[in-house]
C-alpha atoms as a PDB file:
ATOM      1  CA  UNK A   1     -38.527 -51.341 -50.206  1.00  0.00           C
ATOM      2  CA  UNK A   2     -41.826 -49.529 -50.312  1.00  0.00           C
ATOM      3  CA  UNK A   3     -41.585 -48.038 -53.958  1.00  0.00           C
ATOM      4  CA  UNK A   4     -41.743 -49.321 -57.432  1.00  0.00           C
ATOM      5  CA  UNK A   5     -38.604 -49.941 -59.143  1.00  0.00           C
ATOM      6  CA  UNK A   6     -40.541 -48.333 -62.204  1.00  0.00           C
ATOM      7  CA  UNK A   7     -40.988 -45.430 -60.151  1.00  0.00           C
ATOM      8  CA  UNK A   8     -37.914 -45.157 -59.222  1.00  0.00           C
ATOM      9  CA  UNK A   9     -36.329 -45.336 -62.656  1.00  0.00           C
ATOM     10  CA  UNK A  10     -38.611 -42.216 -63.757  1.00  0.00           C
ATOM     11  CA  UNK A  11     -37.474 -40.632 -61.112  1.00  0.00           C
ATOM     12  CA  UNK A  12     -34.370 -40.508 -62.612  1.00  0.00           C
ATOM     13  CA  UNK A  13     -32.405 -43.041 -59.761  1.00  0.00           C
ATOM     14  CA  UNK A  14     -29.672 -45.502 -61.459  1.00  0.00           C
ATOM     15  CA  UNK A  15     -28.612 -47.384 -58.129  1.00  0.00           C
ATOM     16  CA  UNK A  16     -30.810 -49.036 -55.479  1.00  0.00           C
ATOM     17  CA  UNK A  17     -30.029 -51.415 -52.125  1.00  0.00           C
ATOM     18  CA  UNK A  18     -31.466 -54.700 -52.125  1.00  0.00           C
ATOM     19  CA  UNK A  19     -31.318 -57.112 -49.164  1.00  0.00           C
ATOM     20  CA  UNK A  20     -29.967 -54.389 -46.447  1.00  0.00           C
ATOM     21  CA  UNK A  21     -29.961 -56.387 -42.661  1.00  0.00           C
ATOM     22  CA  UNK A  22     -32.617 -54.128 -41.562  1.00  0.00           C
ATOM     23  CA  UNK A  23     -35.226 -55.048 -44.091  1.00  0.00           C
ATOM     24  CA  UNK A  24     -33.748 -58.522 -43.684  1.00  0.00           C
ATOM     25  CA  UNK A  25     -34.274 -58.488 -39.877  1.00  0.00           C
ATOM     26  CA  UNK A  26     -38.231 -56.749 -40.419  1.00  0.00           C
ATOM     27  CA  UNK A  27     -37.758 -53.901 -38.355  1.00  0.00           C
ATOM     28  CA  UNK A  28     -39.584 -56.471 -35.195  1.00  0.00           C
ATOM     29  CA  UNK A  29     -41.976 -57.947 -37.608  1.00  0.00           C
ATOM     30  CA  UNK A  30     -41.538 -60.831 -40.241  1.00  0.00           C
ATOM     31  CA  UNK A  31     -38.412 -59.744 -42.312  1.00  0.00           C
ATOM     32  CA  UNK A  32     -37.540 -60.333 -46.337  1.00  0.00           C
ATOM     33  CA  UNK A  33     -36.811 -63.560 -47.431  1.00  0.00           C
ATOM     34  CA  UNK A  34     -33.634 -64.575 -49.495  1.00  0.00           C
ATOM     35  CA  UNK A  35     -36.401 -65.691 -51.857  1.00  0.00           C
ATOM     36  CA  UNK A  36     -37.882 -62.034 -51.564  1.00  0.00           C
ATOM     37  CA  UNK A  37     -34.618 -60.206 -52.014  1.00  0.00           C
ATOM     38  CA  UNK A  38     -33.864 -62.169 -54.952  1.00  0.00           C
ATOM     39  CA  UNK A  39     -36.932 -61.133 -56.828  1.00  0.00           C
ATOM     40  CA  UNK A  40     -36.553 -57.725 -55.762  1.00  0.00           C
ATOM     41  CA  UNK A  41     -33.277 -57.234 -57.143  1.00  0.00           C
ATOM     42  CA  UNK A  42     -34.746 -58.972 -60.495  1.00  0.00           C
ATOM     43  CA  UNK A  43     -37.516 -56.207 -60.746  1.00  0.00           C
ATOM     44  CA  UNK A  44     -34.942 -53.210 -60.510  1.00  0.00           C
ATOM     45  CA  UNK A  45     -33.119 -54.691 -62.792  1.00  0.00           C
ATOM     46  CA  UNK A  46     -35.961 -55.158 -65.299  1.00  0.00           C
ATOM     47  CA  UNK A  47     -36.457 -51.796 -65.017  1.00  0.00           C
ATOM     48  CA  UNK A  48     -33.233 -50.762 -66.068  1.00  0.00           C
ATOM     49  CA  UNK A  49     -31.369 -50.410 -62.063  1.00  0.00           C
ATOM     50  CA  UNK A  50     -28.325 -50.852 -60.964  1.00  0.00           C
ATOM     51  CA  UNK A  51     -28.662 -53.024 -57.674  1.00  0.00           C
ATOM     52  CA  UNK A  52     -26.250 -53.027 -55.088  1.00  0.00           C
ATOM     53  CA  UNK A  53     -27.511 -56.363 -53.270  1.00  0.00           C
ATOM     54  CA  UNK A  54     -26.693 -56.844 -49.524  1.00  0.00           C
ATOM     55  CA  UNK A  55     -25.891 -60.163 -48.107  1.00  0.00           C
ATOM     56  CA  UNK A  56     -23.645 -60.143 -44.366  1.00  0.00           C
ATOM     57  CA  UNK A  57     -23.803 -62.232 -41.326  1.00  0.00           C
ATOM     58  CA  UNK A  58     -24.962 -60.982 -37.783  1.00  0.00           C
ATOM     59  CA  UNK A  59     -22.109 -60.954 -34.950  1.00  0.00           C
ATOM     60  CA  UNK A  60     -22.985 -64.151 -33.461  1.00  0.00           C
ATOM     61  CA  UNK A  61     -23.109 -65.740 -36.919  1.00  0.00           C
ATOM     62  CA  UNK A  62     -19.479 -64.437 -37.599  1.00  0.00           C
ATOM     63  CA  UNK A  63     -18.273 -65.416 -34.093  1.00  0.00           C
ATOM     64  CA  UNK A  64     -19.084 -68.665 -34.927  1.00  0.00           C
ATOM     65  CA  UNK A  65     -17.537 -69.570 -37.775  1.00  0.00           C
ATOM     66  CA  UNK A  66     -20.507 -69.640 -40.297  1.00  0.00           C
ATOM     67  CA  UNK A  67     -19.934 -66.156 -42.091  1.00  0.00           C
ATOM     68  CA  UNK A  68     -19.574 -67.996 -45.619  1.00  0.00           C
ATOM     69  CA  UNK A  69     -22.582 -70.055 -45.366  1.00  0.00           C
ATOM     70  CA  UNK A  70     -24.857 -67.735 -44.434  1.00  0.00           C
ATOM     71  CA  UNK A  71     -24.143 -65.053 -47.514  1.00  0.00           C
ATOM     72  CA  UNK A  72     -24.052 -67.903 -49.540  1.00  0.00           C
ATOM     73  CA  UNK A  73     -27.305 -68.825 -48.636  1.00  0.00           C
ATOM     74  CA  UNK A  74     -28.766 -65.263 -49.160  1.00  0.00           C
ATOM     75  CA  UNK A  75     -26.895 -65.536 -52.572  1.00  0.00           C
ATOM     76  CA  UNK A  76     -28.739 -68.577 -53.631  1.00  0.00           C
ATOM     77  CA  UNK A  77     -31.967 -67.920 -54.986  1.00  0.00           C
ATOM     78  CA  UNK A  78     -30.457 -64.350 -56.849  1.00  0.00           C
ATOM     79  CA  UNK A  79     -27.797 -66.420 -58.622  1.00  0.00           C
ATOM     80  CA  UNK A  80     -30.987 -68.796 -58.987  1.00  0.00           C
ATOM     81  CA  UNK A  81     -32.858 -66.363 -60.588  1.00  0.00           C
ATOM     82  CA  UNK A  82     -29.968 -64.451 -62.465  1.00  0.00           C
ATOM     83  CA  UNK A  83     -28.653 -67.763 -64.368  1.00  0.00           C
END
């Protein structure tokens, strides 16, 4: 999350994580945005990346019943963007 996706690529790297819960959750500070994630995984792909993109639901989320609308609402925007 805190390098370039063009710097990454030079590096050599083919794969990269988008959307993982921690940088979703902001490590106790304001977290990335579905909106956020989405462009992310946009920009590595740009720049010729491989994204695996991360969507899940937190424990209390699946314990109550809403697993499927809460990935597809971090899906949203990326299939937004991607179409």
């Amino acid at each position: 999350g805190e390098i370039g996706a063009h710097m990454l690529a030079e590096m050599g790297c083919t794969w990269v994580i988008v959307g993982h819960s921690e940088r979703r959750e902001g490590f106790g500070m304001a977290g990335e945005t579905e909106d956020l994630c989405a462009k992310k995984c946009k920009v590595a792909l740009d720049n010729g990346l491989k994204v695996m993109f991360a969507i899940g639901e937190k424990k209390e989320e699946r314990e109550s019943g809403v697993t499927m609308k809460v990935c597809a609402k971090q899906l949203e925007p990326l299939a937004k963007l991607l179409s």
